[in-house]
Structures are given as structure tokens and as C-alpha cells.
Protein backbone atom coordinates (compact mmCIF):
# COMPACT_ATOMS: atom_id res chain seq x y z
CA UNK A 1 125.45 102.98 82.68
CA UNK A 2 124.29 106.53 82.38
CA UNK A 3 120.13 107.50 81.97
CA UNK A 4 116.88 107.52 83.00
CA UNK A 5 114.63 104.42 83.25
CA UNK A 6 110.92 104.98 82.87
CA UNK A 7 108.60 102.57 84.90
CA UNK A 8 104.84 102.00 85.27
CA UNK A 9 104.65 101.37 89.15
CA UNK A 10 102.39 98.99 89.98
CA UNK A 11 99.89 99.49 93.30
CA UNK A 12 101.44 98.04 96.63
CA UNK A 13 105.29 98.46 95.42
CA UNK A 14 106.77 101.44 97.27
CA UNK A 15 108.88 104.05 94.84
CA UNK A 16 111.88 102.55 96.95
CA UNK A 17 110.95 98.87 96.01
CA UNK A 18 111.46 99.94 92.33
CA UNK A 19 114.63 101.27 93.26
CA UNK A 20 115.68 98.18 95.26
CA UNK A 21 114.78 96.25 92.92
CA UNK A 22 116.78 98.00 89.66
CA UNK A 23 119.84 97.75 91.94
CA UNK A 24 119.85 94.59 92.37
CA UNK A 25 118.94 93.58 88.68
CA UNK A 26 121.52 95.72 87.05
CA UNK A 27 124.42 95.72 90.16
CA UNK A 28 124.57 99.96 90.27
CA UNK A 29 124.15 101.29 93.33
CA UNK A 30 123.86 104.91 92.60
CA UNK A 31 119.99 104.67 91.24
CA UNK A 32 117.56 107.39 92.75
CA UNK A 33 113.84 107.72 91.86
CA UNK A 34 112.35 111.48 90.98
CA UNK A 35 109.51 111.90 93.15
CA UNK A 36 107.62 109.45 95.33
CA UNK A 37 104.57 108.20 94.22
CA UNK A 38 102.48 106.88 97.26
CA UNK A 39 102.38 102.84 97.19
CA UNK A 40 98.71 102.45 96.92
CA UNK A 41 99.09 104.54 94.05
CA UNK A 42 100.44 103.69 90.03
CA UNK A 43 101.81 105.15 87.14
CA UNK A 44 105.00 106.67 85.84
CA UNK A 45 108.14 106.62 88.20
CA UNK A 46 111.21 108.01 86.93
CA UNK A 47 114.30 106.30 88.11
CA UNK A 48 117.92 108.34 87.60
CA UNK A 49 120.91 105.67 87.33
CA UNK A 50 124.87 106.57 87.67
CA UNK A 51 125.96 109.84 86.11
CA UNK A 52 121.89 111.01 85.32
CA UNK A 53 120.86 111.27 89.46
CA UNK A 54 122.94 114.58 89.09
CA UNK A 55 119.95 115.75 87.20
CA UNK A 56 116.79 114.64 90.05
CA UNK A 57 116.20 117.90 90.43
CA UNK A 58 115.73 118.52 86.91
CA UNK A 59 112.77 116.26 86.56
CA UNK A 60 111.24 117.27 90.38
CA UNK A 61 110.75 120.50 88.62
CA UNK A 62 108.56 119.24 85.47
CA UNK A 63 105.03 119.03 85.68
CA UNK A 64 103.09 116.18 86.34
CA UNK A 65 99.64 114.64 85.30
CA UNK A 66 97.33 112.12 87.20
CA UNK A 67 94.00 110.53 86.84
CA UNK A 68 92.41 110.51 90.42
CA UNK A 69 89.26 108.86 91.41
CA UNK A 70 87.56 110.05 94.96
CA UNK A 71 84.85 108.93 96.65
CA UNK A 72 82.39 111.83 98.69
CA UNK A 73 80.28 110.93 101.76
CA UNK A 74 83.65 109.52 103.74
CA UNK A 75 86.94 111.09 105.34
CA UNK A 76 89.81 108.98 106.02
CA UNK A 77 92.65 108.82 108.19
CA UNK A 78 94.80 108.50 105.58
CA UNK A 79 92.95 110.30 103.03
CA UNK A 80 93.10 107.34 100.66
CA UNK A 81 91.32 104.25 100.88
CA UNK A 82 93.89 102.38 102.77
CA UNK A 83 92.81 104.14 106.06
CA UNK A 84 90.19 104.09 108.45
CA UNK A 85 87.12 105.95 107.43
CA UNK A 86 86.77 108.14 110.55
CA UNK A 87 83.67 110.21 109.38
CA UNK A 88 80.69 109.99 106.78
CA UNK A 89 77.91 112.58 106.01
CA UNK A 90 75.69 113.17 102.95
CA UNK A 91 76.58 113.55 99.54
CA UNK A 92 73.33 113.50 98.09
CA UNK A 93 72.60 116.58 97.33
CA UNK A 94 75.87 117.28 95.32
CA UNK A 95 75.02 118.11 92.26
CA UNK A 96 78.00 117.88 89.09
CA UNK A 97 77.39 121.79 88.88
CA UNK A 98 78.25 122.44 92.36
CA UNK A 99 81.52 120.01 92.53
CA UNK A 100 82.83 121.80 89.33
CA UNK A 101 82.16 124.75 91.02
CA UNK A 102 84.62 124.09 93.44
CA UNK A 103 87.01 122.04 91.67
CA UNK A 104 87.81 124.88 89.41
CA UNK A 105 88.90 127.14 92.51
CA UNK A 106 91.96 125.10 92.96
CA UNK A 107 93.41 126.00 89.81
CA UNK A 108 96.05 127.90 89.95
CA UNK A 109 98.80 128.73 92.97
CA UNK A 110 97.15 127.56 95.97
CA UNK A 111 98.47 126.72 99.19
CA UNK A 112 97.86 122.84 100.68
CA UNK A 113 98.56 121.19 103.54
CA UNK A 114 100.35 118.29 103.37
CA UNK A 115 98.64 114.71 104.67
CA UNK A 116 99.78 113.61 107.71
CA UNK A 117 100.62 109.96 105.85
CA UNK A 118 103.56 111.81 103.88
CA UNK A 119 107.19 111.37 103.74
CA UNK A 120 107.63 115.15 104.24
CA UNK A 121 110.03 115.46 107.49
CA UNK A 122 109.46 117.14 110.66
CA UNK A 123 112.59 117.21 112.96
CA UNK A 124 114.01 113.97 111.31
CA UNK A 125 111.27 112.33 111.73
CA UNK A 126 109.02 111.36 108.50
CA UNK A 127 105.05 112.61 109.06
CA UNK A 128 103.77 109.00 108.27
CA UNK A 129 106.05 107.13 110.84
CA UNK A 130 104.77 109.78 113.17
CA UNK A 131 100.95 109.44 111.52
CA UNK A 132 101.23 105.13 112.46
CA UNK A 133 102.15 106.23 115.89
CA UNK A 134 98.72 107.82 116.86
CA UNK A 135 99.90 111.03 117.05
CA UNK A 136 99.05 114.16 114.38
CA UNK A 137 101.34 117.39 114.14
CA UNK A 138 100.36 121.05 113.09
CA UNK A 139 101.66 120.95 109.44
CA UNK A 140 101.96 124.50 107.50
CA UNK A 141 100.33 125.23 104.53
CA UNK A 142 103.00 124.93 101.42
CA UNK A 143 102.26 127.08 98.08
CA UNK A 144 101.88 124.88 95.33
CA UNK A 145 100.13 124.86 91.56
CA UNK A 146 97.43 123.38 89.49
CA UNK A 147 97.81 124.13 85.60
CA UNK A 148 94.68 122.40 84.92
CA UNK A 149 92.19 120.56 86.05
CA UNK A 150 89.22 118.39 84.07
CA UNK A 151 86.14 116.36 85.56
CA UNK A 152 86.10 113.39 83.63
CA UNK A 153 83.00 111.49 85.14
CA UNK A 154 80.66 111.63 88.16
CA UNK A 155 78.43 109.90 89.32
CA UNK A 156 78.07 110.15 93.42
CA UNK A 157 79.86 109.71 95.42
CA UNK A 158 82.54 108.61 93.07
CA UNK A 159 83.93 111.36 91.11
CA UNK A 160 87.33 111.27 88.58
CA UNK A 161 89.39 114.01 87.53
CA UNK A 162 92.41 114.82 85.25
CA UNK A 163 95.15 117.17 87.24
CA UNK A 164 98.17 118.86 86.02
CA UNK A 165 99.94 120.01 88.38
CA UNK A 166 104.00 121.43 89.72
CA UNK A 167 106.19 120.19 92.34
CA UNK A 168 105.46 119.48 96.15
CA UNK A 169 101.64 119.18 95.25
CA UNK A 170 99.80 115.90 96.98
CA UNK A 171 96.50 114.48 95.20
CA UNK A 172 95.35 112.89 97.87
CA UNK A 173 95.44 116.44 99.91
CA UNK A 174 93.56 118.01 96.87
CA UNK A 175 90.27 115.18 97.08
CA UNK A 176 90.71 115.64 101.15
CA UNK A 177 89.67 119.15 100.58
CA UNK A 178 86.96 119.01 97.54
CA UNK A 179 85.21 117.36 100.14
CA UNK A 180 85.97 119.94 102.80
CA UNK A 181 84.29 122.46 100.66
CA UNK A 182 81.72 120.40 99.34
CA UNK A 183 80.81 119.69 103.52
CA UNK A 184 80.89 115.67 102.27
CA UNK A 185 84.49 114.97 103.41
CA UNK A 186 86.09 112.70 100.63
CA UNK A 187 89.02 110.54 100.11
CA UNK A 188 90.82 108.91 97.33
CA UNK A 189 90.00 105.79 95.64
CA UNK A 190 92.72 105.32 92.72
CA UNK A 191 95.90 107.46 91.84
CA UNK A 192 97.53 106.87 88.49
CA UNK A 193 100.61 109.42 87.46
CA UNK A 194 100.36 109.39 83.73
CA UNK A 195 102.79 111.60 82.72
CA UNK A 196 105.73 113.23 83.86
CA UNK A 197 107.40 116.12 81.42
CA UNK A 198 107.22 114.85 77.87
CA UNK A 199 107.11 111.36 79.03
CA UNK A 200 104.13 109.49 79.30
CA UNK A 201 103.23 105.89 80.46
CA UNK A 202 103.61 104.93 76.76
CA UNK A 203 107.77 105.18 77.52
CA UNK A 204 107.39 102.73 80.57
CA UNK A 205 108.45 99.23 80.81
CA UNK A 206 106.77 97.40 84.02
CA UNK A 207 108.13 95.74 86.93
CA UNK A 208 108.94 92.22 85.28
CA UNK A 209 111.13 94.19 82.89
CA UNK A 210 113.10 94.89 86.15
CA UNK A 211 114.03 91.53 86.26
CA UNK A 212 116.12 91.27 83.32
CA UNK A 213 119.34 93.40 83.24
CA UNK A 214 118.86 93.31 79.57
CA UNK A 215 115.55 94.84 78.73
CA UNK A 216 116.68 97.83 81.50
CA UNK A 217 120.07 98.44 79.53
CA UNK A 218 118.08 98.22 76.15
CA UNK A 219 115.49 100.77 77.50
CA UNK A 220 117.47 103.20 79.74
CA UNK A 221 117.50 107.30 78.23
CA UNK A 222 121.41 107.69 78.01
CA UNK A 223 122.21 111.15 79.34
CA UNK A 224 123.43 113.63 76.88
């Protein structure tokens, strides 16, 4: 067996649980996913299987979509709402002309730094294992793009936007600093990847497809 699997993730399954969990279902070791998507996040995971994880790279490279809600008035140490909230301040006085205002200057190449609750590594080490340990490193700023971005609703302090965006970028970094610039702080409340390439969450079977061997080989892209 030789494809690609599309999958909605669901929130609290890790990108590796999907994995895990395709293994076991279909017996084929050799099954990588495409590009972690956070667990307290959802949305379209791509999984590679046999002959097709020669091609991981391939799909790294296409862009990717999300719907993102944050939430202004609160920083966290995660900079999702699965951390602490170590800091509020106002967001009263944020008005939908000033946030687009500064959501617009992160289109285009831009360079981020990366959350400290990442899987990037530093010396071997993954960021987050070193994140759950108390301790926070000096992380450089990586270039990365935004094709597009849309406000679909406000109203404060929970804002939503549409973002298209390349490789290496992190939504959760990109709410951390709206808020920055707005002087609110902000974190994320909801991540959804919607689309990856050409293929959209319409292609994706969920997890309790997972389960059944036959609904995988039925479903799986063959490589060609």
C-alpha cells in the first residue's frame, strides 16, 4: 500500500496518535504525517504510507490555510488556551479598524519567532519538553510567509481570521504578536487547518475511519 491518507484531526489527538493509530489499523510501519498540527488544534493532517513518505517534503512545501480564533486582553504561557494566562491588560479600546490595521502588516515574508511550546529542536532537545521544564531559551527569528490574510468576525476580545500561509509558519506565534502590537497581549482560542494544497477537509475521513483497515485502503491517494 502506496498513498496519501487525508484525515480531519480531531482536538486532543497528537499528529503522532494519528500515525500510531493508522499503523496499527492497517499493519505498515513506514507511515509519516506532513506537518504537525498542535494537539489542541484540528483539521487536515496528511499522512504519507509506504512508497508515498518519499514525497513528505513535497507536501511540507504546499501552502496551508487555517481558521484561527484569538482572544485579546490575555497572554499565555503557551500562547494557546491550554496554558497559564500569565498577563491581562485592556482591550477596550481596540477598535476593528485598528486590529485590521495591524493584521494586514503581517502579510507577506515576515520573520517569527517560534513559541517556546514547539517541537522545533534545540541541541536535541525539543523546545516544549524544555518549555514543561520551567525553563525558556533565546529562539531566533525564522523568515516565513503569509499569502493572505482575512478578518472574518470581531467582536472583543475574541477576534477570527482566515490565514494562508508557507512552510515553518506557527499560528499561534502570529495571534501572540497581534496582541503585541495591539499592547493587549492575545492568545489563541481554536486552530482548524482547512486546507492543505488542493486538498481540503472535504477529502478527509475522521478518526473512526482509522479503525477499519478497509475504509483507509478504500480512501488512500495511490501514488503515481
Amino acid at each position: 500500500m502506496d498513498g496519501f491518507l487525508i484525515v480531519n484531526k480531531p482536538i486532543s489527538w497528537s499528529s503522532f496518535d494519528i500515525v500510531k493509530l493508522t499503523r496499527k489499523t492497517i499493519g505498515i510501519k513506514k507511515i509519516g504525517h506532513t506537518g504537525t498540527l498542535d494537539k489542541e488544534a484540528s483539521g487536515l493532517l496528511i499522512l504519507c504510507i509506504g512508497k508515498a513518505t518519499k514525497l513528505v517534503e513535497n507536501f511540507m512545501l504546499m501552502e496551508k490555510e487555517y481558521e484561527v480564533e484569538g482572544k485579546l486582553g490575555e497572554k499565555t504561557e503557551t500562547d494557546d488556551a491550554s496554558g497559564r494566562v500569565i498577563e491581562r491588560k485592556k482591550f477596550d479600546d481596540i477598535s476593528l479598524d485598528s486590529l485590521r490595521k495591524v493584521v494586514l502588516k503581517y502579510v507577506g515574508e515576515i520573520y517569527q519567532i517560534p513559541p517556546m511550546y514547539s517541537a522545533i529542536k534545540v541541541k536535541g532537545e525539543r523546545l516544549y519538553k524544555i518549555a514543561r521544564k520551567g525553563k525558556t531559551l533565546k529562539r531566533e527569528a525564522r523568515k516565513v510567509f503569509i499569502k493572505r490574510i482575512e478578518i472574518l468576525s470581531y467582536s472583543p476580545p475574541f477576534f477570527k481570521l482566515n490565514v494562508v500561509c508557507g512552510k515553518g509558519f506557527y499560528i499561534r506565534a502570529l495571534i501572540r504578536d497581534i496582541g503585541e502590537k495591539l499592547g493587549t497581549g492575545a492568545h489563541t482560542l481554536n486552530l482548524v487547518r482547512i486546507r492543505i494544497g488542493k486538498y481540503t477537509l472535504q477529502d478527509a475521513i475522521n478518526v473512526d475511519d482509522l479503525r477499519d483497515g478497509t475504509k483507509i485502503f478504500s480512501r488512500c491517494i495511490p501514488v503515481i
